[in-house]
C-alpha atoms as a PDB file:
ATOM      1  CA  UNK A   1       0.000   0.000   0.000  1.00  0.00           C
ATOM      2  CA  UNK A   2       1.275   3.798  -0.852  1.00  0.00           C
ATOM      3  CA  UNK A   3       0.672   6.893   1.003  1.00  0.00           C
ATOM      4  CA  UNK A   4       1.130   9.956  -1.763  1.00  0.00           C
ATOM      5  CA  UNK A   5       1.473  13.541  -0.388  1.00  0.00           C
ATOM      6  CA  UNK A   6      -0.788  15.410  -2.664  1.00  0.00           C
ATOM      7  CA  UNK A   7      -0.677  19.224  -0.592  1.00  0.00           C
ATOM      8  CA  UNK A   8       1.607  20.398   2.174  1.00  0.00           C
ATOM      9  CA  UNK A   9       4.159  23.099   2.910  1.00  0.00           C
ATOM     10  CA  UNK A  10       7.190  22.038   0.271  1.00  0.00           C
ATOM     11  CA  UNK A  11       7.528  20.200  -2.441  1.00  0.00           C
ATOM     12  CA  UNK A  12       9.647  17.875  -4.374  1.00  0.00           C
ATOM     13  CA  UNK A  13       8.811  19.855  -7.529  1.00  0.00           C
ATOM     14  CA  UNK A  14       8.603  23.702  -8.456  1.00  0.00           C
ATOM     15  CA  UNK A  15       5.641  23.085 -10.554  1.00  0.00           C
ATOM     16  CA  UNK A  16       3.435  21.827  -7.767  1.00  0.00           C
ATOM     17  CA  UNK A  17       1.544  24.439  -5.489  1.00  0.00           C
ATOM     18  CA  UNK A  18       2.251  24.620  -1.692  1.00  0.00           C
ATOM     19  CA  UNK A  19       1.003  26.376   1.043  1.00  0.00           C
ATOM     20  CA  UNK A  20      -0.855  25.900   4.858  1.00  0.00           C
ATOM     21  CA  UNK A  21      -2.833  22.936   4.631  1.00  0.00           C
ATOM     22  CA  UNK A  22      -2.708  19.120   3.962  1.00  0.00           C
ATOM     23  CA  UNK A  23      -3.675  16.172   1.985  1.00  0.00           C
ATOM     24  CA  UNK A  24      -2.534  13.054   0.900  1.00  0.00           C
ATOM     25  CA  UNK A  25      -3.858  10.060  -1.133  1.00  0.00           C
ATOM     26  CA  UNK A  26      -4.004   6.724   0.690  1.00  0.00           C
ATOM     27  CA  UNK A  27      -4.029   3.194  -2.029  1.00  0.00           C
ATOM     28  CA  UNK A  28      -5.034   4.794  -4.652  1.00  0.00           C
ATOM     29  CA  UNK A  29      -8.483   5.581  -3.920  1.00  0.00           C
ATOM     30  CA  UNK A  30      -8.995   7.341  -0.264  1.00  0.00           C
ATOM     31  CA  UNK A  31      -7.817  10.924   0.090  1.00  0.00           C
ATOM     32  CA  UNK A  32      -7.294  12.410   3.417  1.00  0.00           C
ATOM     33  CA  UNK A  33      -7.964  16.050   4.010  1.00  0.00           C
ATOM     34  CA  UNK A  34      -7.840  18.538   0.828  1.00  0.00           C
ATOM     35  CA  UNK A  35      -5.473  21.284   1.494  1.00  0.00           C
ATOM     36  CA  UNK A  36      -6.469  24.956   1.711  1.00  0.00           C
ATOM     37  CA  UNK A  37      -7.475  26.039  -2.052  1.00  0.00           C
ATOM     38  CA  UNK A  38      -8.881  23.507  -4.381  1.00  0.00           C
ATOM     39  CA  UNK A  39      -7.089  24.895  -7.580  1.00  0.00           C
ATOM     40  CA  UNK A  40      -3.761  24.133  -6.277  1.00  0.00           C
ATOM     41  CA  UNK A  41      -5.550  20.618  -4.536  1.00  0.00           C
ATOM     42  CA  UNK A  42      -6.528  19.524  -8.194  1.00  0.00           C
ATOM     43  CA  UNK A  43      -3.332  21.182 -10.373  1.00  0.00           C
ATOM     44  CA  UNK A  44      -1.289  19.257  -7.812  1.00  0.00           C
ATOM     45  CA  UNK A  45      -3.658  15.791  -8.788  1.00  0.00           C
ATOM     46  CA  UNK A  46      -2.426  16.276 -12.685  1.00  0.00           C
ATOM     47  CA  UNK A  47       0.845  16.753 -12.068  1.00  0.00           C
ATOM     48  CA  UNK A  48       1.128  13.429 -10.015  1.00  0.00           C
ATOM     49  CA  UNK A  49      -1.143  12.108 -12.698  1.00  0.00           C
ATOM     50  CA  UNK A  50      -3.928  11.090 -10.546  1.00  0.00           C
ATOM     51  CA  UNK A  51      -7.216  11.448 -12.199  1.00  0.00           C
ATOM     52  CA  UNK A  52      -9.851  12.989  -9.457  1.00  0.00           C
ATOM     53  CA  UNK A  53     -12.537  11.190 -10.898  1.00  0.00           C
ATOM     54  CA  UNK A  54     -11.132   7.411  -9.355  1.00  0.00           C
ATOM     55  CA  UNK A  55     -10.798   8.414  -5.978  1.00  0.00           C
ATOM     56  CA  UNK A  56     -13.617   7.024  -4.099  1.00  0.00           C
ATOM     57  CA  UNK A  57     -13.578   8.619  -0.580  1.00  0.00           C
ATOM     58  CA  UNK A  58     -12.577  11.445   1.181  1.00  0.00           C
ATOM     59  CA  UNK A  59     -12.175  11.537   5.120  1.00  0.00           C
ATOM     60  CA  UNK A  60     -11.984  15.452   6.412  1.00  0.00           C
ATOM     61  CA  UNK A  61      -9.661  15.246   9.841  1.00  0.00           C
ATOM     62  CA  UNK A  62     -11.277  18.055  11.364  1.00  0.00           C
ATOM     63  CA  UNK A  63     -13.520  21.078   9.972  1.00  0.00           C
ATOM     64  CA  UNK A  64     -10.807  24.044   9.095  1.00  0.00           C
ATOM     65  CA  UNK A  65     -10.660  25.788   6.133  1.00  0.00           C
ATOM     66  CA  UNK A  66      -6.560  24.179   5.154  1.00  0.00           C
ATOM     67  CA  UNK A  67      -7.642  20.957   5.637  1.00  0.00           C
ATOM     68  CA  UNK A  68     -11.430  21.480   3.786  1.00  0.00           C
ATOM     69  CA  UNK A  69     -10.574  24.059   1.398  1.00  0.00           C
ATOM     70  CA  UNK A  70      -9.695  21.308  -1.757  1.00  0.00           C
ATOM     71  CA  UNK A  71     -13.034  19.627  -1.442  1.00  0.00           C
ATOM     72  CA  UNK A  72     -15.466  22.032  -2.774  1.00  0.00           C
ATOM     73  CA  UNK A  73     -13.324  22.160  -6.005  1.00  0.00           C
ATOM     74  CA  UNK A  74     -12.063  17.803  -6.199  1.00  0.00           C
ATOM     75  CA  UNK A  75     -16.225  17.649  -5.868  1.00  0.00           C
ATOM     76  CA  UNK A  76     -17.210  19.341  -8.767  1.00  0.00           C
ATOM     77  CA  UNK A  77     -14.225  16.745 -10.620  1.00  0.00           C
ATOM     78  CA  UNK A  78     -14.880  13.960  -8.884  1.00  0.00           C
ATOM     79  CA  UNK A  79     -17.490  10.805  -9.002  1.00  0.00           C
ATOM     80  CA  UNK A  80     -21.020  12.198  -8.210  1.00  0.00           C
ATOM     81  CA  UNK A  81     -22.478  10.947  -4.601  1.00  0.00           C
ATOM     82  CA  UNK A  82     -17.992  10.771  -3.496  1.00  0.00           C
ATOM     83  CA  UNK A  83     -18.697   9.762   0.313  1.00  0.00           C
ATOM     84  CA  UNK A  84     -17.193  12.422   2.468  1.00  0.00           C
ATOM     85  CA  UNK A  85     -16.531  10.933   5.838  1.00  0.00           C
ATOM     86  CA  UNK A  86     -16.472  13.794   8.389  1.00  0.00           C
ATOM     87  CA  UNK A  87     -17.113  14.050  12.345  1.00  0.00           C
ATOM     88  CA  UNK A  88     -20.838  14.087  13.688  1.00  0.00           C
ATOM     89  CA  UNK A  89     -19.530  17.632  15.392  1.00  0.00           C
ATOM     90  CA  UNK A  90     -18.813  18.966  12.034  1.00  0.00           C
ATOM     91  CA  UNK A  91     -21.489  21.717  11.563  1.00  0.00           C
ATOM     92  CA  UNK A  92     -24.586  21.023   9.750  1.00  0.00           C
ATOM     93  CA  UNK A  93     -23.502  23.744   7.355  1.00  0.00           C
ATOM     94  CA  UNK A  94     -20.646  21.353   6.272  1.00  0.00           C
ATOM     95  CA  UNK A  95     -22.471  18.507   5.546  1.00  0.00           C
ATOM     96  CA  UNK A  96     -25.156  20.891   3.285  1.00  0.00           C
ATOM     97  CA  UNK A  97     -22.061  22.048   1.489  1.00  0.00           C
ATOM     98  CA  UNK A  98     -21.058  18.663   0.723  1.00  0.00           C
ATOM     99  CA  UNK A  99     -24.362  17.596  -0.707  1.00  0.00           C
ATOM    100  CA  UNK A 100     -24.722  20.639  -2.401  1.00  0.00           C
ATOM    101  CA  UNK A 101     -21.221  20.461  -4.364  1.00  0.00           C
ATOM    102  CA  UNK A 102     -22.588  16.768  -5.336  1.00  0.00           C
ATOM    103  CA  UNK A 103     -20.968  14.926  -2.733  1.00  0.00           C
ATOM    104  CA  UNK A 104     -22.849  12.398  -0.194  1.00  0.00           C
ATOM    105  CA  UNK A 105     -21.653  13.650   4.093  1.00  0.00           C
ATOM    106  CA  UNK A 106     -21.141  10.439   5.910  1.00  0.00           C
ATOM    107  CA  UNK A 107     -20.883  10.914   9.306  1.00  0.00           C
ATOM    108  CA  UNK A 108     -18.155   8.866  10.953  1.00  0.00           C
ATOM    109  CA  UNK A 109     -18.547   8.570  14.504  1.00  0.00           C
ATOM    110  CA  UNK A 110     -17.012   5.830  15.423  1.00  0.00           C
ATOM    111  CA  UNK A 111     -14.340   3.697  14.435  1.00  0.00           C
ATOM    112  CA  UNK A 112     -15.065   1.915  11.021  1.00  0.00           C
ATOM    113  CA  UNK A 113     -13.384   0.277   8.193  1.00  0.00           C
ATOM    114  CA  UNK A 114     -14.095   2.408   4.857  1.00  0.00           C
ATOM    115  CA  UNK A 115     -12.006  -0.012   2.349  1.00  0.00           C
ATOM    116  CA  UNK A 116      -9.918  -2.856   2.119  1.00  0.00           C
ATOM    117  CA  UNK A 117      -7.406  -2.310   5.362  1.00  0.00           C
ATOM    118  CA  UNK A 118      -8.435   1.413   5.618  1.00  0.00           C
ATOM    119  CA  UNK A 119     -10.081   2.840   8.738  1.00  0.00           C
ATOM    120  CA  UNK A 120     -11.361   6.083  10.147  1.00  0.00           C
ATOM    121  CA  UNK A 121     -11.126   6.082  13.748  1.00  0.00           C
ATOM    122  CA  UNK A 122     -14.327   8.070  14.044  1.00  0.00           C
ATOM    123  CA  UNK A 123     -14.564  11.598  16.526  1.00  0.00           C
ATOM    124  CA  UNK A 124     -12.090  11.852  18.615  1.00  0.00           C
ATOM    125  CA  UNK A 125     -12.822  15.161  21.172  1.00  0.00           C
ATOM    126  CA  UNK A 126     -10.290  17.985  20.979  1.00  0.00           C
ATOM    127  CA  UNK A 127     -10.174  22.001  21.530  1.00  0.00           C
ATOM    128  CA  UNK A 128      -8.877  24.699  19.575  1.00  0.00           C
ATOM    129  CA  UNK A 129      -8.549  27.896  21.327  1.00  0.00           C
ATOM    130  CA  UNK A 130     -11.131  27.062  23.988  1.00  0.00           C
ATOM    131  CA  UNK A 131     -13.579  26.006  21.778  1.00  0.00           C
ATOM    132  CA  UNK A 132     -14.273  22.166  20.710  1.00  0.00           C
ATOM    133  CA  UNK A 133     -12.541  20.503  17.510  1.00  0.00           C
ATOM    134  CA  UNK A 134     -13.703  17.072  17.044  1.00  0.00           C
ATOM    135  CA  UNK A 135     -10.888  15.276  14.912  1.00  0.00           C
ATOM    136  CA  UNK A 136     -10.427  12.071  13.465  1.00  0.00           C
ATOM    137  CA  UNK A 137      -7.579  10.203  12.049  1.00  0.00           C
ATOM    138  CA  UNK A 138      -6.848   7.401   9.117  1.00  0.00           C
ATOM    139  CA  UNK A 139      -5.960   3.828   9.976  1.00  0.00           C
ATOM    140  CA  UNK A 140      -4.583   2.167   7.054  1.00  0.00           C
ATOM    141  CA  UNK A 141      -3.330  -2.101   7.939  1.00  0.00           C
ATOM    142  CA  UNK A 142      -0.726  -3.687   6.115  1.00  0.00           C
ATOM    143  CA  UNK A 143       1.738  -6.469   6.479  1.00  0.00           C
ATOM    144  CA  UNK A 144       4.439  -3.743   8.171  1.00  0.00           C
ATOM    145  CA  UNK A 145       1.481  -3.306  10.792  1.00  0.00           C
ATOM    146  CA  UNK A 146      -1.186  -0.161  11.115  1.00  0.00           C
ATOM    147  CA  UNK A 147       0.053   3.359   9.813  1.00  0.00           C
ATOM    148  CA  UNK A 148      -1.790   6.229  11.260  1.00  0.00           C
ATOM    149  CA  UNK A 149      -2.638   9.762   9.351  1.00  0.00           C
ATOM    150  CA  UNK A 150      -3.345  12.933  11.414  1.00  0.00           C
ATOM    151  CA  UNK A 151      -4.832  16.294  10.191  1.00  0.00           C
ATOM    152  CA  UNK A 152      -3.977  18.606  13.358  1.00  0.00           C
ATOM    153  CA  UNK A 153      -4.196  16.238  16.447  1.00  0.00           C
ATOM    154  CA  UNK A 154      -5.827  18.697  17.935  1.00  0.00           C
ATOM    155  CA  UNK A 155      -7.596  16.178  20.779  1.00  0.00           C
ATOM    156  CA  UNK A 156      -3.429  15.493  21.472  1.00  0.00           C
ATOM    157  CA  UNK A 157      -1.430  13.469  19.247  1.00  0.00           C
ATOM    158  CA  UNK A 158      -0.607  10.905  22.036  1.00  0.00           C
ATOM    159  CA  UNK A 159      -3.851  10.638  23.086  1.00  0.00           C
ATOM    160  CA  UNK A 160      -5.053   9.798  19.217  1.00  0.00           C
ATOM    161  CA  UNK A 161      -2.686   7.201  19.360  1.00  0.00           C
ATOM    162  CA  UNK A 162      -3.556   6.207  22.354  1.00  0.00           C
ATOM    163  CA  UNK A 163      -7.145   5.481  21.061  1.00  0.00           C
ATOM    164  CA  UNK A 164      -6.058   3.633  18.067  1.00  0.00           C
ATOM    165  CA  UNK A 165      -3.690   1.335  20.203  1.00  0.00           C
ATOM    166  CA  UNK A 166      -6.835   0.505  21.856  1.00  0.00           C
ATOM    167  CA  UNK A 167      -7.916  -1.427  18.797  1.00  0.00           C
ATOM    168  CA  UNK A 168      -4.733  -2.557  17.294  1.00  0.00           C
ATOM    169  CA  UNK A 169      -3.310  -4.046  20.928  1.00  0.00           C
ATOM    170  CA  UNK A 170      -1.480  -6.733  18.905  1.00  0.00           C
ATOM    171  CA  UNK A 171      -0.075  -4.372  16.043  1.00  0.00           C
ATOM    172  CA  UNK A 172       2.556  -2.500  15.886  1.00  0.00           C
ATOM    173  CA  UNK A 173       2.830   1.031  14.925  1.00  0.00           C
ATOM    174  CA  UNK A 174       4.677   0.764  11.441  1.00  0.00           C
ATOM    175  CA  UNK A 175       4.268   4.610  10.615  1.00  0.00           C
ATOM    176  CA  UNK A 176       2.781   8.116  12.268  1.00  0.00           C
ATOM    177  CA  UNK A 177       2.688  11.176  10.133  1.00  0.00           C
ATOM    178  CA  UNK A 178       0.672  14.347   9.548  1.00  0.00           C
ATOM    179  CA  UNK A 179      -0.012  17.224  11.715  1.00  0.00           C
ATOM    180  CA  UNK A 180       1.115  17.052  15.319  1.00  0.00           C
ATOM    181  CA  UNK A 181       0.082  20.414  16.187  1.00  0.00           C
ATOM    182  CA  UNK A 182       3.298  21.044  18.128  1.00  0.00           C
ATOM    183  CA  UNK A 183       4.108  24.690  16.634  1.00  0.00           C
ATOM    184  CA  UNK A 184       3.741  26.318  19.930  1.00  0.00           C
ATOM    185  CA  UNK A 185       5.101  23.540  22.455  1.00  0.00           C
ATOM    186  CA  UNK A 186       8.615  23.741  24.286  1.00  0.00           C
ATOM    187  CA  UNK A 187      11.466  21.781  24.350  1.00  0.00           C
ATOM    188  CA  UNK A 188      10.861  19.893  27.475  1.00  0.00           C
ATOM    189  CA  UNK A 189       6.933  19.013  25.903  1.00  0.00           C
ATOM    190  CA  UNK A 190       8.827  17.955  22.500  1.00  0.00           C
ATOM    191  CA  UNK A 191      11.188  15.609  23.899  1.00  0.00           C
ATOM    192  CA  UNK A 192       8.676  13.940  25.587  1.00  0.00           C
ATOM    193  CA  UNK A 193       6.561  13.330  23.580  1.00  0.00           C
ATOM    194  CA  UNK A 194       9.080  11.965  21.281  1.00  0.00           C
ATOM    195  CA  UNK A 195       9.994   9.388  23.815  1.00  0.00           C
ATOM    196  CA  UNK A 196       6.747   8.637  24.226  1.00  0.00           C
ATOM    197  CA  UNK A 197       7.064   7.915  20.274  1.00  0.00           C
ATOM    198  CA  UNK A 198       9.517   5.749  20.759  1.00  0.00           C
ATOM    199  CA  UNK A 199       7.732   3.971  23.767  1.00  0.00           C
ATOM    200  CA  UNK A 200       5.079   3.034  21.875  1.00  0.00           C
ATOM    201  CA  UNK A 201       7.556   1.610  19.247  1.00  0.00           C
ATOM    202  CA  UNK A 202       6.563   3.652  16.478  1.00  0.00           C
ATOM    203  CA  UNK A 203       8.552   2.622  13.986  1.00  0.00           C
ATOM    204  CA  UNK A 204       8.300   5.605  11.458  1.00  0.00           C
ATOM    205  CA  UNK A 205       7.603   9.113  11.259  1.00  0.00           C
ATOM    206  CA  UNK A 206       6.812  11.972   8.913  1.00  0.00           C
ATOM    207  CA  UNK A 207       5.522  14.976  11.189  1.00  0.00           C
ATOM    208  CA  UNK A 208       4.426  17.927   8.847  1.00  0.00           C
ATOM    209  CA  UNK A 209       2.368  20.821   9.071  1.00  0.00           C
ATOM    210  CA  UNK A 210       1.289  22.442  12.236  1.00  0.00           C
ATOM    211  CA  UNK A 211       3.939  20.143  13.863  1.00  0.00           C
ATOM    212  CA  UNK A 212       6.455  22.948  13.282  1.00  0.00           C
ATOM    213  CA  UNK A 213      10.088  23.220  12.871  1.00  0.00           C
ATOM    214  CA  UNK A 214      11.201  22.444  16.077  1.00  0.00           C
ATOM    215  CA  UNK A 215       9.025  19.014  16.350  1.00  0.00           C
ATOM    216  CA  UNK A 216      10.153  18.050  12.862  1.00  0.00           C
ATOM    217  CA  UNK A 217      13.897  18.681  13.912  1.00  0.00           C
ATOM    218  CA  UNK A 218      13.921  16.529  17.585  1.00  0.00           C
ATOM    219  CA  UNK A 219      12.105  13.676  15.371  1.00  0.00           C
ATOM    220  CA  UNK A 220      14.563  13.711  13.031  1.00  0.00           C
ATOM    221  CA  UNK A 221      17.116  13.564  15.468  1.00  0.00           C
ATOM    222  CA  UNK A 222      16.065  10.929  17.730  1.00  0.00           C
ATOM    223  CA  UNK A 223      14.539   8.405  14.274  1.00  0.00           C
ATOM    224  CA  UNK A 224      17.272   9.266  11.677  1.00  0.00           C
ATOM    225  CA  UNK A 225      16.787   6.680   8.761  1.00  0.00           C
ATOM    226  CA  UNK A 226      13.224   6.512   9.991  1.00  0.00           C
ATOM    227  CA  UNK A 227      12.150  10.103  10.261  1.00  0.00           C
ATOM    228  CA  UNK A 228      10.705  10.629   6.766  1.00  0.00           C
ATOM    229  CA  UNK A 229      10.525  14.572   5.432  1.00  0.00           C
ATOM    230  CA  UNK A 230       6.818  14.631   4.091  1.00  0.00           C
ATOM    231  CA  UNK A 231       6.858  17.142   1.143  1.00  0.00           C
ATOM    232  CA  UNK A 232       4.159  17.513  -1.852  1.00  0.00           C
ATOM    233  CA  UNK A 233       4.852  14.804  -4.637  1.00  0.00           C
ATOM    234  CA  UNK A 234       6.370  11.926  -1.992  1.00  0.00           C
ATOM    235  CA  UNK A 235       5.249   8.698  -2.273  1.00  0.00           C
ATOM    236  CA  UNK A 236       5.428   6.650   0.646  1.00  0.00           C
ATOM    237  CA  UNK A 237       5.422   2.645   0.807  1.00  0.00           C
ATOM    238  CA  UNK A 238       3.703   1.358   3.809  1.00  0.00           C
END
């Protein structure tokens, strides 16, 4: 199974757009999250050669405009009635939009397999700036073990994992990557959490995003080979 980074921050290639967001495209058919502008979501689609019209499934981490902001746009491209799987605490608004642009809202409140080895792990609770941000992450299985995808983790990164280790007691954590949502956090909260990484014995990591330069740098340092640099136009093999 392949993990390809559709939007983030960098990219391996001048002609692809970057900017605050993220999205990535899980086997083939189930993209995670949709960046912040859904020109540069699709022009990034064509120039990885990934027609918008096969993808069958979109899971929305959490309901912010970098992480929606592709979908209204990859909707109007994409297979009418594309499930979008997105929180039951997602406004009602979002799920109107999502019919509206041609799309069919699923809400995914609990955790639930949405294809062949792939899994949502359904709302998770989380706050942003004292008010509630229900989040949920991507579970995808293979023979390595599970590999998890995060938006934000803004219920707590540890505490996603945490959730997920709940269900997969007997499977090991292959990869983590995504947002961490670390930007603001100190040394002393960075290293510990890396530990706690480690701990866990995740194997992999690719922290991106709202993890921030300073999270991306102490994972780097304590995984080496294993700390992979998630950029637009990477292809990952899970």
């Amino acid at each position: 199974m392949k993990i390809q980074v559709i939007f983030d921050k960098a990219a391996v290639d001048r002609k692809m757009k970057t900017g605050w967001g993220f999205s990535v495209l899980v086997d083939d058919k189930i993209l995670f999250d949709t960046g912040e502008k859904g020109e540069w979501l699709i022009g990034n689609l064509k120039q990885m050669n990934i027609a918008a019209g096969k993808i069958e499934g979109v899971v929305i981490s959490h309901n912010h405009w970098d992480h929606t902001g592709g979908l209204w746009s990859l909707l109007k491209t994409a297979k009418k009635n594309l499930p979008v799987y997105g929180c039951p605490g997602f406004p009602e608004e979002f799920r109107k939009s999502v019919s509206a642009s041609g799309g069919m809202p699923v809400k995914s409140g609990k955790f639930a397999e949405i294809s062949k080895n792939i899994r949502v792990t359904g709302e998770i609770s989380g706050n942003y700036k004292g008010d509630p941000m229900p989040e949920q992450a991507l579970v995808a299985k293979t023979e390595n073990g599970i590999s998890v995808i995060t938006g934000c983790a803004h219920p707590g990164i540890l505490k996603m994992l945490d959730e997920i280790k709940k269900k997969f007691k007997e499977e090991r954590l292959f990869l983590v990557m995504g947002g961490f949502h670390l930007l603001d956090e100190d040394k002393r909260i960075l290293d510990f959490i890396v530990s706690e990484f480690k701990n866990m014995g995740v194997e992999k990591v690719g922290p991106t995003h709202c993890s921030g330069p300073k999270a991306e740098a102490a994972f780097a340092e304590e995984y080496g080979e294993n700390f992979i640099a998630v950029k637009a136009g990477v292809t990952i093999q899970i």
